[in-house]
C-alpha atoms as a PDB file:
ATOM      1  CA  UNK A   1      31.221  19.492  65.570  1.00  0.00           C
ATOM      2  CA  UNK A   2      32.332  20.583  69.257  1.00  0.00           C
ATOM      3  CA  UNK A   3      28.392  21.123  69.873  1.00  0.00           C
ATOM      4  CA  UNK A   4      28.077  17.242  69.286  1.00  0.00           C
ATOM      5  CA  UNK A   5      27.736  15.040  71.995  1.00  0.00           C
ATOM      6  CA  UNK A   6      27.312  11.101  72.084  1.00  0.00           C
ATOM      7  CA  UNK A   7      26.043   8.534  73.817  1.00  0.00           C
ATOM      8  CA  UNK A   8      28.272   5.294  74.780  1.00  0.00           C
ATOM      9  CA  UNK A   9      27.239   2.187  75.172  1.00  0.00           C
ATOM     10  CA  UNK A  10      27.370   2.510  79.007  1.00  0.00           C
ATOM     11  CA  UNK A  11      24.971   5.257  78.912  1.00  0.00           C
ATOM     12  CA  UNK A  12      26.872   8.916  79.494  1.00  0.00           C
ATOM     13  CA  UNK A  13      27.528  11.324  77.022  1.00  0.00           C
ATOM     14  CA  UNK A  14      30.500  12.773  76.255  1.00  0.00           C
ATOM     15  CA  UNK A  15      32.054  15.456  72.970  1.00  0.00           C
ATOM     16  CA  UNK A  16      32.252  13.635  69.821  1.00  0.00           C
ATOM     17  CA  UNK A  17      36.174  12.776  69.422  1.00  0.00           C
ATOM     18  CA  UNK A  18      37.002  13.533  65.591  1.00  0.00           C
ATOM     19  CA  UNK A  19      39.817  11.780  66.081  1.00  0.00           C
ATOM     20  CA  UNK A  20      39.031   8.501  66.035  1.00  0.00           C
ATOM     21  CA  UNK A  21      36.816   9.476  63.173  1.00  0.00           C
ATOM     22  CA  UNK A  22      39.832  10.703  61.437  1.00  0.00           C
ATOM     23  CA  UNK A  23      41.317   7.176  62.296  1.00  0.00           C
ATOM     24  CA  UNK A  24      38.784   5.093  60.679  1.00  0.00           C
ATOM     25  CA  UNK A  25      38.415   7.215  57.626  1.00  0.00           C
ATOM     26  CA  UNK A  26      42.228   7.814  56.972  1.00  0.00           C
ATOM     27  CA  UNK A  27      42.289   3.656  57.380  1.00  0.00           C
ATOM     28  CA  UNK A  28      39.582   2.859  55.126  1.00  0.00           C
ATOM     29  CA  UNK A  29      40.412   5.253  52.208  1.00  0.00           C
ATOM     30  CA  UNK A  30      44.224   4.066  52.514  1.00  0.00           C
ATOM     31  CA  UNK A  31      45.471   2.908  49.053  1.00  0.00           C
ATOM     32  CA  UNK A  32      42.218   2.980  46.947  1.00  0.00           C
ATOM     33  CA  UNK A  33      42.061   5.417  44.150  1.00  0.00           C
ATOM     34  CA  UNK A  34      39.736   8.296  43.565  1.00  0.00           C
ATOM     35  CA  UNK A  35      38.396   8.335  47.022  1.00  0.00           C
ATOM     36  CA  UNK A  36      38.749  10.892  49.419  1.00  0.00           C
ATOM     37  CA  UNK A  37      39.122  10.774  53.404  1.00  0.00           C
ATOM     38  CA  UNK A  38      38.519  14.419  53.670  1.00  0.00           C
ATOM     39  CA  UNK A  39      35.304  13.908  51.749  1.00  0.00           C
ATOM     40  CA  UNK A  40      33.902  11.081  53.386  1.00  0.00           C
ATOM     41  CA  UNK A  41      34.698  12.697  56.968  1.00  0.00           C
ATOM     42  CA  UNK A  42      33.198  15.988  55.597  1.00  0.00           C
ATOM     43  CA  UNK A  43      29.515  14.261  53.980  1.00  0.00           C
ATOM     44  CA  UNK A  44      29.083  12.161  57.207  1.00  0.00           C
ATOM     45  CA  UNK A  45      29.131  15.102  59.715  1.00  0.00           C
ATOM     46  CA  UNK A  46      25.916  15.741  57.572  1.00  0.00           C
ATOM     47  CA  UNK A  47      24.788  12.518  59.472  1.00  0.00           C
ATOM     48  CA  UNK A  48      25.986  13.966  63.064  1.00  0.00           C
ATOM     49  CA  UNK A  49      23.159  15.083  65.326  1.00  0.00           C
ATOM     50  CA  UNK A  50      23.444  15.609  69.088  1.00  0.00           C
ATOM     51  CA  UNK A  51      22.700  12.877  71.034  1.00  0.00           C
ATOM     52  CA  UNK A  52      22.983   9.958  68.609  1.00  0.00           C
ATOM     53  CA  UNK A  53      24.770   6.597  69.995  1.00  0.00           C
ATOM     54  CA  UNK A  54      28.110   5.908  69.348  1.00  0.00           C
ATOM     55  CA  UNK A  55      27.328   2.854  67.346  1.00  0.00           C
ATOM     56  CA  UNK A  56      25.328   5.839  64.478  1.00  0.00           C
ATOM     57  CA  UNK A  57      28.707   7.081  64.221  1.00  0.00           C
ATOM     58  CA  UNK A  58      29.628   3.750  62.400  1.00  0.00           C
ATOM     59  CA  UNK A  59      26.295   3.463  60.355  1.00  0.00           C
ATOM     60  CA  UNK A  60      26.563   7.115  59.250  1.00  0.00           C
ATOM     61  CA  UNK A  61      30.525   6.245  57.567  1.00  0.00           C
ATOM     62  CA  UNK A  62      29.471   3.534  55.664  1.00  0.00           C
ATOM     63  CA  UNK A  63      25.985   5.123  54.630  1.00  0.00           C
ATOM     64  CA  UNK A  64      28.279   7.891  53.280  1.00  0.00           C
ATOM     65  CA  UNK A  65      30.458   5.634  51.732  1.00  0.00           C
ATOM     66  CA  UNK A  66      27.561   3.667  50.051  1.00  0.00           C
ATOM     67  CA  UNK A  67      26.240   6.535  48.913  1.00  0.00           C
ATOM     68  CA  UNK A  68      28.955   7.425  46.550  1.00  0.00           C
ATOM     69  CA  UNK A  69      29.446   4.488  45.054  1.00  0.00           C
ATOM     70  CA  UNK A  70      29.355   4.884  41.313  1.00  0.00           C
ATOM     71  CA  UNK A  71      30.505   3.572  38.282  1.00  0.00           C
ATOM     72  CA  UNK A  72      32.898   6.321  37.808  1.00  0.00           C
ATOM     73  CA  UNK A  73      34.353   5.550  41.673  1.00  0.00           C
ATOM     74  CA  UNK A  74      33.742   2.159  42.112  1.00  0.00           C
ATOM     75  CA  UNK A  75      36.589   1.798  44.950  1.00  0.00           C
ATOM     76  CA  UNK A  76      34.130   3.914  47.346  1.00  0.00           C
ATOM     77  CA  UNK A  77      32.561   0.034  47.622  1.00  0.00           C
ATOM     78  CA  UNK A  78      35.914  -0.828  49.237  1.00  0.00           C
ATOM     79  CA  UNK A  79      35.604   1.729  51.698  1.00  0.00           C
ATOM     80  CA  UNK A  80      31.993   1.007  53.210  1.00  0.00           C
ATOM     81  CA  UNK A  81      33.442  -2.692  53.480  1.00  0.00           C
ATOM     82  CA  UNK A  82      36.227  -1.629  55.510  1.00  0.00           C
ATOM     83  CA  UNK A  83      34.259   0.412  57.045  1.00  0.00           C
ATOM     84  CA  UNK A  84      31.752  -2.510  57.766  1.00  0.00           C
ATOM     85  CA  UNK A  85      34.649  -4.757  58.554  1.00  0.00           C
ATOM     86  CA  UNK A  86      35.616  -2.541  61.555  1.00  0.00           C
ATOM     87  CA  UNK A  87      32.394  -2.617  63.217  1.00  0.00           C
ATOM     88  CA  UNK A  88      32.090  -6.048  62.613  1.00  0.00           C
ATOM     89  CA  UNK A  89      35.973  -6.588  64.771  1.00  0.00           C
ATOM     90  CA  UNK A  90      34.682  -4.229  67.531  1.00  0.00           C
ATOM     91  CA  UNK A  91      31.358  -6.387  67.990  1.00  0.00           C
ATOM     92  CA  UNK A  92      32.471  -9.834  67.366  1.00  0.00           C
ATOM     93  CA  UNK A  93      35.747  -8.098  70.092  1.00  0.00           C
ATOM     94  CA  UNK A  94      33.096  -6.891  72.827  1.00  0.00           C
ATOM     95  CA  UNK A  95      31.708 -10.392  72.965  1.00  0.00           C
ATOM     96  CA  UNK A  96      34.682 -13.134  72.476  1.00  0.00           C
ATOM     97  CA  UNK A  97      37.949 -10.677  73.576  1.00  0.00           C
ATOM     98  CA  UNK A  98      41.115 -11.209  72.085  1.00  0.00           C
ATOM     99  CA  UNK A  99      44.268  -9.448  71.791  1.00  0.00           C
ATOM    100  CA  UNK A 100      43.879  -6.082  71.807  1.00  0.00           C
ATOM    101  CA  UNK A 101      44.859  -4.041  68.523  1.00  0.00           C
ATOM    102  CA  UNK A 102      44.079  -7.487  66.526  1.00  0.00           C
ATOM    103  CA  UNK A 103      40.960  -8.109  64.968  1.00  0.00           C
ATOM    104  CA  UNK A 104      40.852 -12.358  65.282  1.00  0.00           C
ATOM    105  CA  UNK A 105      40.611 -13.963  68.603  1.00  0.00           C
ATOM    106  CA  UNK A 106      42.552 -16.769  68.180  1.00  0.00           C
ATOM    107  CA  UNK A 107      40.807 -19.932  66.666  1.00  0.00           C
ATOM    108  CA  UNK A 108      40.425 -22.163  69.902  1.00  0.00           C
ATOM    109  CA  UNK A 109      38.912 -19.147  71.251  1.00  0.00           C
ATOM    110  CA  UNK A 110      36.379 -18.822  68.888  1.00  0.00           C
ATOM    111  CA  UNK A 111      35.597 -22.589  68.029  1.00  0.00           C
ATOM    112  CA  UNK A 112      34.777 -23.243  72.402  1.00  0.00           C
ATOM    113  CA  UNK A 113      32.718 -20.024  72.125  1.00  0.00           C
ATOM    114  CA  UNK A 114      30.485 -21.198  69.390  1.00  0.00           C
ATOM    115  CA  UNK A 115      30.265 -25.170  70.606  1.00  0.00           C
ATOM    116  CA  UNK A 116      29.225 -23.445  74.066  1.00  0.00           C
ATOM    117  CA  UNK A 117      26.553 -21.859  72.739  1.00  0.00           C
ATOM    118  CA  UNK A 118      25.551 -24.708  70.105  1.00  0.00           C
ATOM    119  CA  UNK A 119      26.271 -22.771  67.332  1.00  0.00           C
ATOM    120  CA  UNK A 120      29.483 -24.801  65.985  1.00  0.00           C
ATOM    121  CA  UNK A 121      29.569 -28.651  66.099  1.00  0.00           C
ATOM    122  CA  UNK A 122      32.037 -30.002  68.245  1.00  0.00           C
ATOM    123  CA  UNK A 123      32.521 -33.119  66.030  1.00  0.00           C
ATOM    124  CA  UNK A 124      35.376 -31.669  63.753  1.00  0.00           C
ATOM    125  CA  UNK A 125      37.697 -30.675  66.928  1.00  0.00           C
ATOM    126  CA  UNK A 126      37.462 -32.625  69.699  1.00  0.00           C
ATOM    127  CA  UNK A 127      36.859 -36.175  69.972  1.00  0.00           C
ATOM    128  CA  UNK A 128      37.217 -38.085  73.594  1.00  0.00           C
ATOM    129  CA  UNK A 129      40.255 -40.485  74.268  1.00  0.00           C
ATOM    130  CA  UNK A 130      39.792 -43.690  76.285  1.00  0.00           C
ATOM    131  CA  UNK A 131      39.885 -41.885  79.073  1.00  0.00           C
ATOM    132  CA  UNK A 132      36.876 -39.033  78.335  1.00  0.00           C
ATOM    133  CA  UNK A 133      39.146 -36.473  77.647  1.00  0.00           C
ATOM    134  CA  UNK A 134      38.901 -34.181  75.029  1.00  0.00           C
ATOM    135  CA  UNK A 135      41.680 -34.484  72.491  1.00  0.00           C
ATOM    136  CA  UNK A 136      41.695 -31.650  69.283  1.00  0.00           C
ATOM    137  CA  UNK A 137      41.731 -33.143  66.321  1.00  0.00           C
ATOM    138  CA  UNK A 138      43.977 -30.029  64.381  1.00  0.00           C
ATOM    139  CA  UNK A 139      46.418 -28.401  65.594  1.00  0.00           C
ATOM    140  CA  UNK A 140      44.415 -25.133  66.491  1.00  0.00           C
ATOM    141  CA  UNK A 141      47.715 -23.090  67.463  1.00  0.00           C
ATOM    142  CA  UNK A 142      48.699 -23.626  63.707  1.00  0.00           C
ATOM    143  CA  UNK A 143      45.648 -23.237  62.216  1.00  0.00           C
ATOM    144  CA  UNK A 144      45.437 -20.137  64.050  1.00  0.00           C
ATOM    145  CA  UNK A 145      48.950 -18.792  63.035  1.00  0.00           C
ATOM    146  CA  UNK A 146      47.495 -19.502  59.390  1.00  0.00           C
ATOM    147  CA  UNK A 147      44.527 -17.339  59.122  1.00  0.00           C
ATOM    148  CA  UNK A 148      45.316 -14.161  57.005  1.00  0.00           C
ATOM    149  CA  UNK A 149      42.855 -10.937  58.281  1.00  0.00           C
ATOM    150  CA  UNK A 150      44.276  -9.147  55.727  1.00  0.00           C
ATOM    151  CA  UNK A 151      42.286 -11.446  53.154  1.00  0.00           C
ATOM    152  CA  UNK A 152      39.279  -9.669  54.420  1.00  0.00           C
ATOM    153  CA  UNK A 153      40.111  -6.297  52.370  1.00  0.00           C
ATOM    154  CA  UNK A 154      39.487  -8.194  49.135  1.00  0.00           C
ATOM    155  CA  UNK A 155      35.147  -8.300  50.148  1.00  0.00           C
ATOM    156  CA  UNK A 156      33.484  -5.255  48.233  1.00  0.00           C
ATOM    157  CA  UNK A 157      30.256  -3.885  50.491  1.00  0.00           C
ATOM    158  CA  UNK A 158      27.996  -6.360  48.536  1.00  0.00           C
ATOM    159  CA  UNK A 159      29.845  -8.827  49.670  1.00  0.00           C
ATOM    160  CA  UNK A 160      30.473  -8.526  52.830  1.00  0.00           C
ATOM    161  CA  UNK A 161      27.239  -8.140  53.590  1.00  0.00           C
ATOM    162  CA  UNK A 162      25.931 -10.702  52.182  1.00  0.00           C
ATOM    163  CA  UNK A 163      28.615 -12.775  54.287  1.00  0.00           C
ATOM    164  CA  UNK A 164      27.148 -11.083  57.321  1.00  0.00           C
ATOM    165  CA  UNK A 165      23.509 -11.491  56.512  1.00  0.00           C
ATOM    166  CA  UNK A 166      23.569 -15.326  55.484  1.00  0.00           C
ATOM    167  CA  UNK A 167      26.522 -16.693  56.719  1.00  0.00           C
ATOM    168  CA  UNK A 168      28.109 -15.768  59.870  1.00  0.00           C
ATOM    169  CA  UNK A 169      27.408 -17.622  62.803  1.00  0.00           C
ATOM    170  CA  UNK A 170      25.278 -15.276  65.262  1.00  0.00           C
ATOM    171  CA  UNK A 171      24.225 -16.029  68.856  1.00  0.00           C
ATOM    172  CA  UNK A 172      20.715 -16.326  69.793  1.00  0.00           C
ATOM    173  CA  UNK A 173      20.603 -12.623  70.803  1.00  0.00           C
ATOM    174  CA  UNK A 174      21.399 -12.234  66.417  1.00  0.00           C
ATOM    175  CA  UNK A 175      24.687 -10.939  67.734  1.00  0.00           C
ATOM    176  CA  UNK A 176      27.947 -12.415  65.243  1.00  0.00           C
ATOM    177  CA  UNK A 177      30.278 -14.400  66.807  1.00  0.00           C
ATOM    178  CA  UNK A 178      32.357 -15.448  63.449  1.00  0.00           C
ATOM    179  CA  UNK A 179      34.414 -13.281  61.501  1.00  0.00           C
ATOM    180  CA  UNK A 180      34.903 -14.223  57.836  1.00  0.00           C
ATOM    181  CA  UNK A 181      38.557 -15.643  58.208  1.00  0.00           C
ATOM    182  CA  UNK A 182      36.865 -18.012  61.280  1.00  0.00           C
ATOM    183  CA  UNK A 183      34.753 -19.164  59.007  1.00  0.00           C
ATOM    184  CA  UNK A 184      36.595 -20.100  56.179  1.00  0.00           C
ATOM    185  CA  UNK A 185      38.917 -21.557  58.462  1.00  0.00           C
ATOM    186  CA  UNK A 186      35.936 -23.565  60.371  1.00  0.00           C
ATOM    187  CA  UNK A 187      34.522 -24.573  57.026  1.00  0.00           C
ATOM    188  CA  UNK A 188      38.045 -25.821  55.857  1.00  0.00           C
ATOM    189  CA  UNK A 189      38.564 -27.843  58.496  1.00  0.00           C
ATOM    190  CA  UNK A 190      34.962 -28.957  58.631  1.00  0.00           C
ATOM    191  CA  UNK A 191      35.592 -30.608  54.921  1.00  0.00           C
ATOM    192  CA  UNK A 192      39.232 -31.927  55.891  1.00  0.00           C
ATOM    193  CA  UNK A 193      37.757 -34.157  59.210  1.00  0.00           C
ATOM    194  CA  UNK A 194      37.857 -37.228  57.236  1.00  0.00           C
ATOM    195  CA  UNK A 195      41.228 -37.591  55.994  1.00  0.00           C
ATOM    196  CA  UNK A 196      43.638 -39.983  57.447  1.00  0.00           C
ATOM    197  CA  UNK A 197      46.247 -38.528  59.314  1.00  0.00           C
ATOM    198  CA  UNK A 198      46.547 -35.308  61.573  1.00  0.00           C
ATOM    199  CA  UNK A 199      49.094 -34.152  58.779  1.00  0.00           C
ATOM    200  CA  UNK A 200      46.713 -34.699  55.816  1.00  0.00           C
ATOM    201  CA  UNK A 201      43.839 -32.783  58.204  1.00  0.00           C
ATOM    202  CA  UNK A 202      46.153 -30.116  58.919  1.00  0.00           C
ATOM    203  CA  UNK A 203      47.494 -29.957  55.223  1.00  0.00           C
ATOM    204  CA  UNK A 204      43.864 -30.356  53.409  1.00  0.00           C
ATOM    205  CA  UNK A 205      42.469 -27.307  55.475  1.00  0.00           C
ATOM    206  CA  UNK A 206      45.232 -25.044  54.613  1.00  0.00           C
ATOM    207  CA  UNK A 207      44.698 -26.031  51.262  1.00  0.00           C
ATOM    208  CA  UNK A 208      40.964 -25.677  51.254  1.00  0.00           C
ATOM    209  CA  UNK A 209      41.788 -22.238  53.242  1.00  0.00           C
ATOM    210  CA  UNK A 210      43.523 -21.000  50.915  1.00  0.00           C
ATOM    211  CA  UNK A 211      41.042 -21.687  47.566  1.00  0.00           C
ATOM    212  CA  UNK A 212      38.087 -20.225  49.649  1.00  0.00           C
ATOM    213  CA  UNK A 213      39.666 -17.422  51.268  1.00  0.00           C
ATOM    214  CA  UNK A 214      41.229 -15.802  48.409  1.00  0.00           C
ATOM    215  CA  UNK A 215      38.149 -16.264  46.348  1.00  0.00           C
ATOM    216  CA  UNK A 216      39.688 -18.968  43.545  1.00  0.00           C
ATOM    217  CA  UNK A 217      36.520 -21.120  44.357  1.00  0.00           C
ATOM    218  CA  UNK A 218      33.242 -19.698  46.538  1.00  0.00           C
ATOM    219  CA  UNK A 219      31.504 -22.656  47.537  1.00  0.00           C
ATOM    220  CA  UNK A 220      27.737 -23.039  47.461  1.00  0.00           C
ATOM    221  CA  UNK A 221      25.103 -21.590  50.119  1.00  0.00           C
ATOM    222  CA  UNK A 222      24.677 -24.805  51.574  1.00  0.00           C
ATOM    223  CA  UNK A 223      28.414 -25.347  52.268  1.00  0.00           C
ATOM    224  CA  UNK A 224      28.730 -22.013  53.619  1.00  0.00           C
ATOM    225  CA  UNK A 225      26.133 -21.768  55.944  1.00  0.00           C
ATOM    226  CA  UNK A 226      25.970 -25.374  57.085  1.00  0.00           C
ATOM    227  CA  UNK A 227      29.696 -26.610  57.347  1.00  0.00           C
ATOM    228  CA  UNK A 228      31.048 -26.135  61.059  1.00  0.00           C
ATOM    229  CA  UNK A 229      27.354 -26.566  62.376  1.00  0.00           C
ATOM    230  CA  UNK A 230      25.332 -29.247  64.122  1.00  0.00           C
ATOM    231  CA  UNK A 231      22.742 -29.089  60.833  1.00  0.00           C
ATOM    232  CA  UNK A 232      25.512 -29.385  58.446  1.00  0.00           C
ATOM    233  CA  UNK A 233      23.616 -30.865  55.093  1.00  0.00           C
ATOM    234  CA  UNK A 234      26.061 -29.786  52.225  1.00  0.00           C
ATOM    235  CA  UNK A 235      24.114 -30.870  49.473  1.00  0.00           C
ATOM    236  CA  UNK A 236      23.707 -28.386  46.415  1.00  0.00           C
ATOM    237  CA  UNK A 237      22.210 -28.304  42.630  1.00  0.00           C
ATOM    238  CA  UNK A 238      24.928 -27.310  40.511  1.00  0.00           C
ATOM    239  CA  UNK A 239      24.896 -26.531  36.572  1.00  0.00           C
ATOM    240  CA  UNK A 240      26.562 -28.815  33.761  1.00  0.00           C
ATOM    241  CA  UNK A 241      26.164 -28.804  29.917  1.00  0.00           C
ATOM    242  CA  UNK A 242      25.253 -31.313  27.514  1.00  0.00           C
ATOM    243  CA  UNK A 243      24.665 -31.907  23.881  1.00  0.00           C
ATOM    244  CA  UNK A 244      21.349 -31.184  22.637  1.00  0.00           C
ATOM    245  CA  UNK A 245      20.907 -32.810  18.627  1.00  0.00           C
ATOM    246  CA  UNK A 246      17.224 -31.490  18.533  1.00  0.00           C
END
């Protein structure tokens, strides 16, 4: 290992830190049964070859982690979504900020990011007073306080995947913007617009929140993918049963 060297994003080199390694794999193995840090650290450094970019440090962890996934040790899907999960913070990080050591930017942040780059419809947040300015239509500082990150540890690698392949908002460099919490919350809010009252809005999206971020109810593709945008048809086929005499 103290013959590796990698590449960062800036373009130098420097020793491969096994530290942070150690970090990552202590975090994502925390509290799961019959997996192994020590293992997954050991069957990645297979993966390790001088010269590789930081970013193959990542893919090699949850390649390993996929890799023993097994019927027998199905928790080792936990792991490669944590693992996932982390890369996904540091990217969606590099490009929106936030507070450092926190994974969410705070959900203002993130809505004006994605209505700049006309990724997120800004019909469900702002509206214009009489006098053309801007007034939010939640109250994003609650909102905000109300997302729970942790909720994220409950996707298995299948399915956070899938989340990142289909769902989350990207920009047009196929970069994510949207982390899942964002868009549950975004999607919440996005069905909530029409009530009433700000305290109905505010109280329907929590509720909605809740049901879809804890995985009671998954909505359907179209929902998912087309709530919080400017295309936002919501329109789905569903199942039902009937009698049949014949």
């Amino acid at each position: 290992m103290s013959n590796i060297n990698i590449r960062k994003r800036a373009g130098h080199t420097e020793p491969l830190d096994i530290t942070k390694i150690r970090k990552m794999t202590t975090e994502s193995t925390d509290g799961l049964e019959g997996v192994s840090q020590s293992d997954l650290e050991l069957d990645a450094q297979i993966k390790f070859i001088n010269g590789m970019n930081s970013s193959d440090i990542q893919d090699a962890l949850i390649k390993t982690a996929v890799e023993k996934i097994d019927i027998d040790v199905p928790n080792w899907t936990f792991v490669a979504a944590r693992l996932f999960l982390y890369d996904l913070y540091n990217k969606v990080g590099r490009i929106i900020g936030g507070e450092k050591g926190k994974p969410y930017s705070h959900l203002r942040t993130y809505l004006e990011y994605g209505i700049k780059l006309n990724r997120i419809t800004p019909t469900f947040v702002f509206e214009k007073d009489s006098d053309g300015n801007l007034v939010e239509l939640f109250d994003l500082d609650q909102l905000s306080d109300y997302i729970k990150p942790e909720r994220d540890l409950q996707f298995n690698y299948l399915g956070i995947k899938a989340a990142y392949d289909k769902y989350l908002i990207k920009d047009h460099q196929g970069n994510p913007i949207e982390l899942p919490q964002q868009m549950f919350m975004a999607i919440a809010m996005f069905l909530a617009q029409h009530e009433e009252t700000l305290e109905l809005k505010m109280e329907r999206a929590k509720e909605f929140y809740d049901t879809i971020s804890t995985f009671d109810v998954m909505l359907a593709t179209p929902t998912l993918s087309g709530a919080r945008k400017n295309r936002n048809q919501l329109a789905s086929c569903y199942i039902g049963a009937s009698g049949d005499n014949i």
